[in-house]
N, C-alpha and C. Protein backbone atom coordinates (compact mmCIF):
# COMPACT_ATOMS: atom_id res chain seq x y z
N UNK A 1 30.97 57.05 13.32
CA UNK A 1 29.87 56.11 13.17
C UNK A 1 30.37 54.78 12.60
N UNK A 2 31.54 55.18 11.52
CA UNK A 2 31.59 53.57 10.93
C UNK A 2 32.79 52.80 11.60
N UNK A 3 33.37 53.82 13.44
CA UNK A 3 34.38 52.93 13.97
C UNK A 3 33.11 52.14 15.01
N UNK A 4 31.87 52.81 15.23
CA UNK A 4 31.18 52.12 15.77
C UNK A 4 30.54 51.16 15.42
N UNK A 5 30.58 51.45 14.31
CA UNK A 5 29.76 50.14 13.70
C UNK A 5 30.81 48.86 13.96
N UNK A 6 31.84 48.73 13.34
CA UNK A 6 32.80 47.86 13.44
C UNK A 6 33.42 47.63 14.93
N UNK A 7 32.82 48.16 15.51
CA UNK A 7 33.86 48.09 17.03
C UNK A 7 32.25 46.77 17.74
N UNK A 8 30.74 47.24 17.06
CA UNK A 8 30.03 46.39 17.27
C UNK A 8 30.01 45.22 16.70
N UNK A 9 30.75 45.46 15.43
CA UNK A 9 30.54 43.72 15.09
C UNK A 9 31.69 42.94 15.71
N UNK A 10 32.59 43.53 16.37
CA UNK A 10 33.46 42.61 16.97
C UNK A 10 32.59 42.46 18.06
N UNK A 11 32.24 43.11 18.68
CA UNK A 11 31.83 42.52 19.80
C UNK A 11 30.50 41.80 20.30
N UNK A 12 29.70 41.86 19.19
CA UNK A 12 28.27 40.89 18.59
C UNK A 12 28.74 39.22 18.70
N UNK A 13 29.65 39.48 17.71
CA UNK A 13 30.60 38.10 17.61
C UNK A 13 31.24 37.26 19.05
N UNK A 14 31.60 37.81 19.44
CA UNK A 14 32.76 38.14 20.59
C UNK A 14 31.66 37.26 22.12
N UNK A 15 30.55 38.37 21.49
CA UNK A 15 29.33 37.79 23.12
C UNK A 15 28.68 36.50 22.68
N UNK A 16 28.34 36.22 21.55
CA UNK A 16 27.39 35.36 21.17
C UNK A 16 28.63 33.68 21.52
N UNK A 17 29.67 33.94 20.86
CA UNK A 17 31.05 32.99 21.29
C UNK A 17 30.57 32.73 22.79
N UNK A 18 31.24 33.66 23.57
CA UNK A 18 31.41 33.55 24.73
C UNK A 18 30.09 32.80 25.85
N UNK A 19 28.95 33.50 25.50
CA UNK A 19 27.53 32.82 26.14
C UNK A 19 27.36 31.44 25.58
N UNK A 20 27.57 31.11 24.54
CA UNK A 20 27.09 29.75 23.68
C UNK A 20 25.40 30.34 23.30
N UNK A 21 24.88 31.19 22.69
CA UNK A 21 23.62 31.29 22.83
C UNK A 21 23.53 30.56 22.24
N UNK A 22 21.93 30.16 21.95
CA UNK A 22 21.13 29.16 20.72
C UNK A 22 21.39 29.76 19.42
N UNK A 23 21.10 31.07 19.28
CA UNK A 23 21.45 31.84 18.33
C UNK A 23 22.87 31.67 17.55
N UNK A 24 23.72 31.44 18.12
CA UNK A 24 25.13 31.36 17.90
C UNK A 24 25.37 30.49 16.67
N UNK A 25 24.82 29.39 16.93
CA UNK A 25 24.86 28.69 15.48
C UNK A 25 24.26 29.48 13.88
N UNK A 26 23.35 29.76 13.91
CA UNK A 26 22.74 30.67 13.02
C UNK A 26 23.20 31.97 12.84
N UNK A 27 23.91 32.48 13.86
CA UNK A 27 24.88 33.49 13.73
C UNK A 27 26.06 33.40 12.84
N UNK A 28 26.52 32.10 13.14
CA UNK A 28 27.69 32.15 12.27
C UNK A 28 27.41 32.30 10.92
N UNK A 29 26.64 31.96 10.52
CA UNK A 29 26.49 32.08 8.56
C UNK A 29 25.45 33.77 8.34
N UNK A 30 25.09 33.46 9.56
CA UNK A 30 24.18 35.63 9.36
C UNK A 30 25.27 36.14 9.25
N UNK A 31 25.71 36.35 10.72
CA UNK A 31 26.67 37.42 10.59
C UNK A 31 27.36 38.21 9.54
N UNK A 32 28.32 37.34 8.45
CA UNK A 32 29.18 37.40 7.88
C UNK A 32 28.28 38.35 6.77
N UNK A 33 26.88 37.25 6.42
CA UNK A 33 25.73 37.99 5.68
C UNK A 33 25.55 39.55 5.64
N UNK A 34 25.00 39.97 6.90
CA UNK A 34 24.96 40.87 7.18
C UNK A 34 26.07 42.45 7.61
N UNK A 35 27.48 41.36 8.00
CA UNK A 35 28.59 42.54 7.38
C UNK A 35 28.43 42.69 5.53
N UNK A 36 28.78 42.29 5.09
CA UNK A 36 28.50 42.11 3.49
C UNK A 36 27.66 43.15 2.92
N UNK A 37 26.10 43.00 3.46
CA UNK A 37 25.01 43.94 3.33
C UNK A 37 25.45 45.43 3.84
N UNK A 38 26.30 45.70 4.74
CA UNK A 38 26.59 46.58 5.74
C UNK A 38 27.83 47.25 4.49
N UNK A 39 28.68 46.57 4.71
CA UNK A 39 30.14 47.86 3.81
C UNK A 39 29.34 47.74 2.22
N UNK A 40 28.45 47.00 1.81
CA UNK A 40 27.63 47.22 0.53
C UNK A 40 27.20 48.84 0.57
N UNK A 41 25.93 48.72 1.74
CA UNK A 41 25.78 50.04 2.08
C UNK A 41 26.55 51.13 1.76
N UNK A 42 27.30 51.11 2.86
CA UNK A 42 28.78 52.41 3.26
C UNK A 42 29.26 52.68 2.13
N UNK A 43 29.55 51.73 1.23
CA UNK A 43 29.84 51.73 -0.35
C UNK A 43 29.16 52.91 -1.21
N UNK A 44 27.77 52.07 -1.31
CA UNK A 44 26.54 52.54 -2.33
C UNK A 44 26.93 54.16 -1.59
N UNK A 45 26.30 54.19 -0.44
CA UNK A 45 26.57 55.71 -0.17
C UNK A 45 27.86 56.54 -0.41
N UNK A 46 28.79 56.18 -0.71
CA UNK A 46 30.05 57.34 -1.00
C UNK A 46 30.33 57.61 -2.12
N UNK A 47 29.39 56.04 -2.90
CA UNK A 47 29.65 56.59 -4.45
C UNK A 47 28.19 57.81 -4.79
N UNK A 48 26.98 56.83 -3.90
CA UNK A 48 26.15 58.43 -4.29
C UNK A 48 26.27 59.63 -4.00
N UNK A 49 26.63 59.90 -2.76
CA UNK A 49 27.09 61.20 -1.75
C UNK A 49 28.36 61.79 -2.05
N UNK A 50 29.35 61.13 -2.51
CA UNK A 50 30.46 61.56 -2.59
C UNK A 50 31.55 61.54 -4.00
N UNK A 51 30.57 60.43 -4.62
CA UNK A 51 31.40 60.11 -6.33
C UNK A 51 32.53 59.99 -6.31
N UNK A 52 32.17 58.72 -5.44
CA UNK A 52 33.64 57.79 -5.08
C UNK A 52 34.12 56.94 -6.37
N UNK A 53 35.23 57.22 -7.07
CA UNK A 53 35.09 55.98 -8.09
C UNK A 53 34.78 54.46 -7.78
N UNK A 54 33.85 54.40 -8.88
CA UNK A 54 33.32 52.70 -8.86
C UNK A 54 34.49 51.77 -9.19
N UNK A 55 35.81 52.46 -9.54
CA UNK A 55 36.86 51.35 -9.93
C UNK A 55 37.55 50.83 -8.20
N UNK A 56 37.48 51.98 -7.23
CA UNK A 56 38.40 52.04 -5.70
C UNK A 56 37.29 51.00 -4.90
N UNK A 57 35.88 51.38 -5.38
CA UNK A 57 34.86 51.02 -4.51
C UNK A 57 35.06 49.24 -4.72
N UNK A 58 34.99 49.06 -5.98
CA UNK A 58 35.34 47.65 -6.54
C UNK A 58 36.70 47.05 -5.78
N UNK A 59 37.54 47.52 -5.78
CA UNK A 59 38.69 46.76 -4.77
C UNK A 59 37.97 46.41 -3.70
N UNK A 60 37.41 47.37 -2.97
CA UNK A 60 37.14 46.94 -1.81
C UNK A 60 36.21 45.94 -1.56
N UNK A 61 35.05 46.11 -2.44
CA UNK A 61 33.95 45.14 -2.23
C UNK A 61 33.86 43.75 -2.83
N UNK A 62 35.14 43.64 -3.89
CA UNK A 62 35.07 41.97 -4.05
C UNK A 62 35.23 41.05 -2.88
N UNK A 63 35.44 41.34 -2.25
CA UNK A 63 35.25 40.11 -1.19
C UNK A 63 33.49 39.45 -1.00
N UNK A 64 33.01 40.51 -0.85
CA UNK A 64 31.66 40.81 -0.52
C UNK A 64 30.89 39.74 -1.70
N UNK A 65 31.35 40.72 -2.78
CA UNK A 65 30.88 40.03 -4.21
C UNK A 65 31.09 38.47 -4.33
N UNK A 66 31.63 37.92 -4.05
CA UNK A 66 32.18 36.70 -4.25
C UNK A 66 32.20 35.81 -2.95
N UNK A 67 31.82 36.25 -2.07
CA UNK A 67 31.59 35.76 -0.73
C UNK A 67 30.04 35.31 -0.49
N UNK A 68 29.88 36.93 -1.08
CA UNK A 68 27.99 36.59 -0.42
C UNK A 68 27.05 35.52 -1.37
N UNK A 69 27.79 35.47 -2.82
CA UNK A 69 26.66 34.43 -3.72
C UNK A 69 27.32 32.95 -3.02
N UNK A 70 28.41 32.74 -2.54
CA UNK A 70 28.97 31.81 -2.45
C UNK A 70 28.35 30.51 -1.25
N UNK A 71 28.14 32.13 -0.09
CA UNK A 71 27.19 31.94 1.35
C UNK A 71 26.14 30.68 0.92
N UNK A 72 25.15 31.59 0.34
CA UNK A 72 23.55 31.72 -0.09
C UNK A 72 23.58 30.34 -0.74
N UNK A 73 24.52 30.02 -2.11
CA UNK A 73 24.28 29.40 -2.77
C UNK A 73 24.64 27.90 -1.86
N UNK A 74 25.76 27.87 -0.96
CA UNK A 74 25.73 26.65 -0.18
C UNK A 74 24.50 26.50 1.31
N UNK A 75 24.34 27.82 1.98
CA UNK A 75 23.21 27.36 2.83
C UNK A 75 21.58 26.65 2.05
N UNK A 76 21.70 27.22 1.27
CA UNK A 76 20.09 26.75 0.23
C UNK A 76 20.94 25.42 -0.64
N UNK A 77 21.90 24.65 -0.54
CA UNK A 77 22.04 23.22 -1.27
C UNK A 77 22.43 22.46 -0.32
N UNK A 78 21.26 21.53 -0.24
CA UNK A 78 21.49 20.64 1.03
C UNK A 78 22.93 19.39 -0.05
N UNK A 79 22.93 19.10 -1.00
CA UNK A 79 23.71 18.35 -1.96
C UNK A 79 24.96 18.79 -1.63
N UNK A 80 25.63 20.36 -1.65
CA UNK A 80 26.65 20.94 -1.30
C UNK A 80 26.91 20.48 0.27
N UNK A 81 25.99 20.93 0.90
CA UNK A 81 26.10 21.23 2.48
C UNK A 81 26.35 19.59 3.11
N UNK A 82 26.10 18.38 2.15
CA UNK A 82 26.26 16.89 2.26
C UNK A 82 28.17 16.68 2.32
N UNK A 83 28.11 17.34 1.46
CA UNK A 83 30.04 17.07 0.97
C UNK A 83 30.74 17.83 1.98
N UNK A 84 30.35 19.40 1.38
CA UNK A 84 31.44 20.49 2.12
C UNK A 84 30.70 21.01 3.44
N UNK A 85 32.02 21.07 4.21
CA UNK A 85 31.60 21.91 5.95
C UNK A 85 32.43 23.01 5.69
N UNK A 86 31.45 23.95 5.19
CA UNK A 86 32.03 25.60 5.27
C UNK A 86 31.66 25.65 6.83
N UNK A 87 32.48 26.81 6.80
CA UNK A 87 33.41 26.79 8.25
C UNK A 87 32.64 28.35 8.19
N UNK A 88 31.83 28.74 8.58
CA UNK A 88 31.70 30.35 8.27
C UNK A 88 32.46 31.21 9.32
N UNK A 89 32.93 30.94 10.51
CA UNK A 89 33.76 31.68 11.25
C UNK A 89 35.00 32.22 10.51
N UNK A 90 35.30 33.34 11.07
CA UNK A 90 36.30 34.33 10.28
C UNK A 90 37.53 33.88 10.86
N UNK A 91 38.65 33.42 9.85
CA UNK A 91 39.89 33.11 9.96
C UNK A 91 40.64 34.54 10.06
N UNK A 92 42.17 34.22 10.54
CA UNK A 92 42.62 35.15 11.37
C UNK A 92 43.02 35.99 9.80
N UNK A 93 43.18 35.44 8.35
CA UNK A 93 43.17 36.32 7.07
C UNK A 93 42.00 36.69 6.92
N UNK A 94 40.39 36.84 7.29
CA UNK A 94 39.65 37.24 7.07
C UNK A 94 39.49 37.92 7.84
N UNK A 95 39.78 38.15 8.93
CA UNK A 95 39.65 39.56 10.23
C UNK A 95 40.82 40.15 9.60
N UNK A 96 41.75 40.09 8.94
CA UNK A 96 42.74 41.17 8.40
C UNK A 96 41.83 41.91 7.80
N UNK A 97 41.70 41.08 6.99
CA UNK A 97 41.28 41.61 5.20
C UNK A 97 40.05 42.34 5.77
N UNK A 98 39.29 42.60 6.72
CA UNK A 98 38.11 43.06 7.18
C UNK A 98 38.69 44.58 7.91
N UNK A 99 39.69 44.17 8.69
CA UNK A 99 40.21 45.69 9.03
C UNK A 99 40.92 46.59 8.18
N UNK A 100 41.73 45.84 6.99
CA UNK A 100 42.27 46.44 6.08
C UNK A 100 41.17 47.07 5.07
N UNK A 101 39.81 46.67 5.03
CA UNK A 101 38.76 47.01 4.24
C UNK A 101 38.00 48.41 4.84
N UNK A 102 37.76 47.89 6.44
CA UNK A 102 37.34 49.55 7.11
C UNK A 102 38.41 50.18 7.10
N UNK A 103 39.44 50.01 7.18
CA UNK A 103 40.75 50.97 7.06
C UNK A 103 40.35 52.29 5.77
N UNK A 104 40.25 51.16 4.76
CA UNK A 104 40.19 51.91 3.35
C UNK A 104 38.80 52.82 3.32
N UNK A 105 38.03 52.28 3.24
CA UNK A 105 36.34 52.70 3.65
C UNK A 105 36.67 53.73 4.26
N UNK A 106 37.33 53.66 5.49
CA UNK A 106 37.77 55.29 6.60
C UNK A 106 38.27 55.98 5.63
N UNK A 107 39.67 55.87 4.44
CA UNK A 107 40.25 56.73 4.15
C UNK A 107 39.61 56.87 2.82
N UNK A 108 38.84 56.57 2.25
CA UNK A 108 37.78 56.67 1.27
C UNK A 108 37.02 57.65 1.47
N UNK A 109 36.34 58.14 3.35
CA UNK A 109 35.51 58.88 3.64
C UNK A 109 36.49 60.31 3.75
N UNK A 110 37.73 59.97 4.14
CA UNK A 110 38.34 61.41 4.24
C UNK A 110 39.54 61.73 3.37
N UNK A 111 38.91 61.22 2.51
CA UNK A 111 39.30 61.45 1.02
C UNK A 111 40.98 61.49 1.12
N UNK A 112 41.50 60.34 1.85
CA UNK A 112 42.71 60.80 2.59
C UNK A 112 43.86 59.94 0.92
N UNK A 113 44.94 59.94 0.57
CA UNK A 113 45.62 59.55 -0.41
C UNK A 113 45.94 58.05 -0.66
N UNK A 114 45.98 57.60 0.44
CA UNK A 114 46.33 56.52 0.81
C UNK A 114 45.03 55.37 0.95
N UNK A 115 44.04 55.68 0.09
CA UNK A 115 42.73 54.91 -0.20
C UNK A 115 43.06 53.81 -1.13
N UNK A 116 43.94 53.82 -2.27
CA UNK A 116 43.85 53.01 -3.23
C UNK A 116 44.64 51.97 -2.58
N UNK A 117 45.87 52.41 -1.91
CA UNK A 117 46.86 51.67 -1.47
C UNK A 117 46.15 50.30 -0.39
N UNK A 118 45.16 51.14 0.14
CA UNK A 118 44.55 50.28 1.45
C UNK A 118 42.96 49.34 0.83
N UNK A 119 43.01 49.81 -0.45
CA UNK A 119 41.65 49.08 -1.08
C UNK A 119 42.28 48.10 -2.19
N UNK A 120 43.54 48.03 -2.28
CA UNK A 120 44.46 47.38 -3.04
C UNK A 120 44.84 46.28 -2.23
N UNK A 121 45.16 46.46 -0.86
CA UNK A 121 45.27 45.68 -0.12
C UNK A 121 44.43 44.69 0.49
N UNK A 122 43.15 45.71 0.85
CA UNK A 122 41.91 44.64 1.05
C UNK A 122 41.91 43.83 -0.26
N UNK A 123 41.33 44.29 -1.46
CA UNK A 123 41.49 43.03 -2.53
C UNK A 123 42.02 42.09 -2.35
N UNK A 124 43.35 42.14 -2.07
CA UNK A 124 44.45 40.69 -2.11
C UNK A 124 43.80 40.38 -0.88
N UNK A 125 44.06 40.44 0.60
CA UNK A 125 43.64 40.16 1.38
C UNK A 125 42.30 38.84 1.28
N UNK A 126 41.37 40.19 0.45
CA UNK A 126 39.91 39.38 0.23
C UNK A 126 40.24 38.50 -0.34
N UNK A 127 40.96 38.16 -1.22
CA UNK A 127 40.81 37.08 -1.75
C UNK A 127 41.73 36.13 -1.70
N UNK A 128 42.60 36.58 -0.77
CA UNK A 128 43.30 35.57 -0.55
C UNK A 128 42.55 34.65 1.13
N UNK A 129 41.86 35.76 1.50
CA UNK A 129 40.89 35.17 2.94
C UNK A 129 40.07 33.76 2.33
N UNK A 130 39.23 34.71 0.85
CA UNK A 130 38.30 33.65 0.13
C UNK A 130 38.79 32.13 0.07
N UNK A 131 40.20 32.53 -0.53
CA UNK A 131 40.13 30.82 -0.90
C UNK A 131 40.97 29.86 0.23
N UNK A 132 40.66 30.58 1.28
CA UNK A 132 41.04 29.99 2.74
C UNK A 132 40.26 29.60 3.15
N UNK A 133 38.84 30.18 2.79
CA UNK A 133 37.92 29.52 3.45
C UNK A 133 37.19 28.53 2.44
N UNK A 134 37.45 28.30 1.07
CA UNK A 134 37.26 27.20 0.34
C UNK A 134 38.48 26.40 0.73
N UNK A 135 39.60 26.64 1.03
CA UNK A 135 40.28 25.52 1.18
C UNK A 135 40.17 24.76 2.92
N UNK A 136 39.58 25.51 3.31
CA UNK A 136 38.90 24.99 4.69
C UNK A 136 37.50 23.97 4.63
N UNK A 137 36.99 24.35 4.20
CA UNK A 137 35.49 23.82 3.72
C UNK A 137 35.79 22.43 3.19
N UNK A 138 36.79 22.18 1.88
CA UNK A 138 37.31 20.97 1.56
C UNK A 138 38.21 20.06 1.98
N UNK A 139 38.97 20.85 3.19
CA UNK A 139 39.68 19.76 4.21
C UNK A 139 38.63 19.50 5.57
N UNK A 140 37.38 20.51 5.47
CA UNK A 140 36.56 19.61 6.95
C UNK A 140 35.56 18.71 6.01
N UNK A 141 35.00 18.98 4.66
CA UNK A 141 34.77 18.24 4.19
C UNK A 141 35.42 16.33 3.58
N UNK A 142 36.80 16.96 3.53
CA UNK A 142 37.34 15.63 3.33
C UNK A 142 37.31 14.70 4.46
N UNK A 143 37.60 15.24 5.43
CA UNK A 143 37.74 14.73 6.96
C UNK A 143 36.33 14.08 7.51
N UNK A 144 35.50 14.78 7.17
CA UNK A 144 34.00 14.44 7.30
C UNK A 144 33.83 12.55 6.51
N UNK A 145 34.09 13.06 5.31
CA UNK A 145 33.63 12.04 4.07
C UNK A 145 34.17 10.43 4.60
N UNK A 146 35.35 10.97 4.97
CA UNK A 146 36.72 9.82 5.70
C UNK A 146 36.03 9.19 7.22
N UNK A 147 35.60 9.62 8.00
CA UNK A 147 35.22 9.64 9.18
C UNK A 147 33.64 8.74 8.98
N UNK A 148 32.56 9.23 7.59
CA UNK A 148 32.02 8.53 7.63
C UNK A 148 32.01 6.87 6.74
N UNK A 149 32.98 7.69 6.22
CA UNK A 149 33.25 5.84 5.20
C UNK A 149 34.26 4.53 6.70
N UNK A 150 34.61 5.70 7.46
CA UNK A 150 35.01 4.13 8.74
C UNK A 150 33.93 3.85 9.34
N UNK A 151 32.85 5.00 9.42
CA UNK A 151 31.71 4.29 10.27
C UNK A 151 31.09 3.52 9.67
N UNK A 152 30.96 3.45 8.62
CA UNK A 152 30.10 2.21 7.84
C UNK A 152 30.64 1.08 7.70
């Protein structure tokens, strides 16, 4: 179930790209939303169902943690959203750090040894994805700022 799940969000992504829907724009800042909400889930459940430690579960889900207030707090500030162009499409370190995360999540579910190693990894990953995509945001933002100080 949870290779299906993930085998759909690639390919949610994947169609909405490819068609140009209308949707597509508004997709890009859901989406990411709604994975977030999703391995939250898968989470909550293995620690209730299964008494997964909250210390393994925590590797995995800082990304989430620190991603999703980050989302929210720039789509709702038009002041932010003036300066910085978050980029919400997933860089090629954030599709790692996303397979290295269901990786772990999988071996989390089958209680396999090699969980910490792969939720150790997502961590770095996550956060090293994170501040790729702040350091993205402030070079399309700079570029932006530059572009409009020649037009004036």
């Amino acid at each position: 179930m949870l290779a299906a799940a993930a085998v759909s969000d690639v390919l949610d992504g994947w169609v909405a790209r490819r068609r140009g829907t209308p949707a597509a724009g508004m997709g890009s800042w859901l989406d990411p939303i709604c994975d977030k909400l999703f391995v939250g889930s898968v989470l909550a459940a293995l620690y209730v169902e299964r008494g997964a430690p909250l210390s393994l579960l925590a590797l995995i889900v800082t990304r989430e943690l620190l991603q999703l207030p980050m989302a929210v707090v720039y789509r709702t500030s038009t002041t932010l959203r003036r300066w910085l162009r978050y980029d919400f499409r997933a860089s090629l370190l954030g599709k790692g750090a996303t397979v290295v995360q269901f990786a772990a999540v999988t071996a989390v579910l089958l209680d396999a040894a090699v969980a910490w190693r792969l939720a150790t990894l997502a961590f770095i990953l996550g956060l090293l994805a994170l501040a790729d995509y702040v350091r993205r945001a402030i070079l399309i933002g700079k570029r932006h700022t530059v572009s409009q100080e020649r037009d004036a």
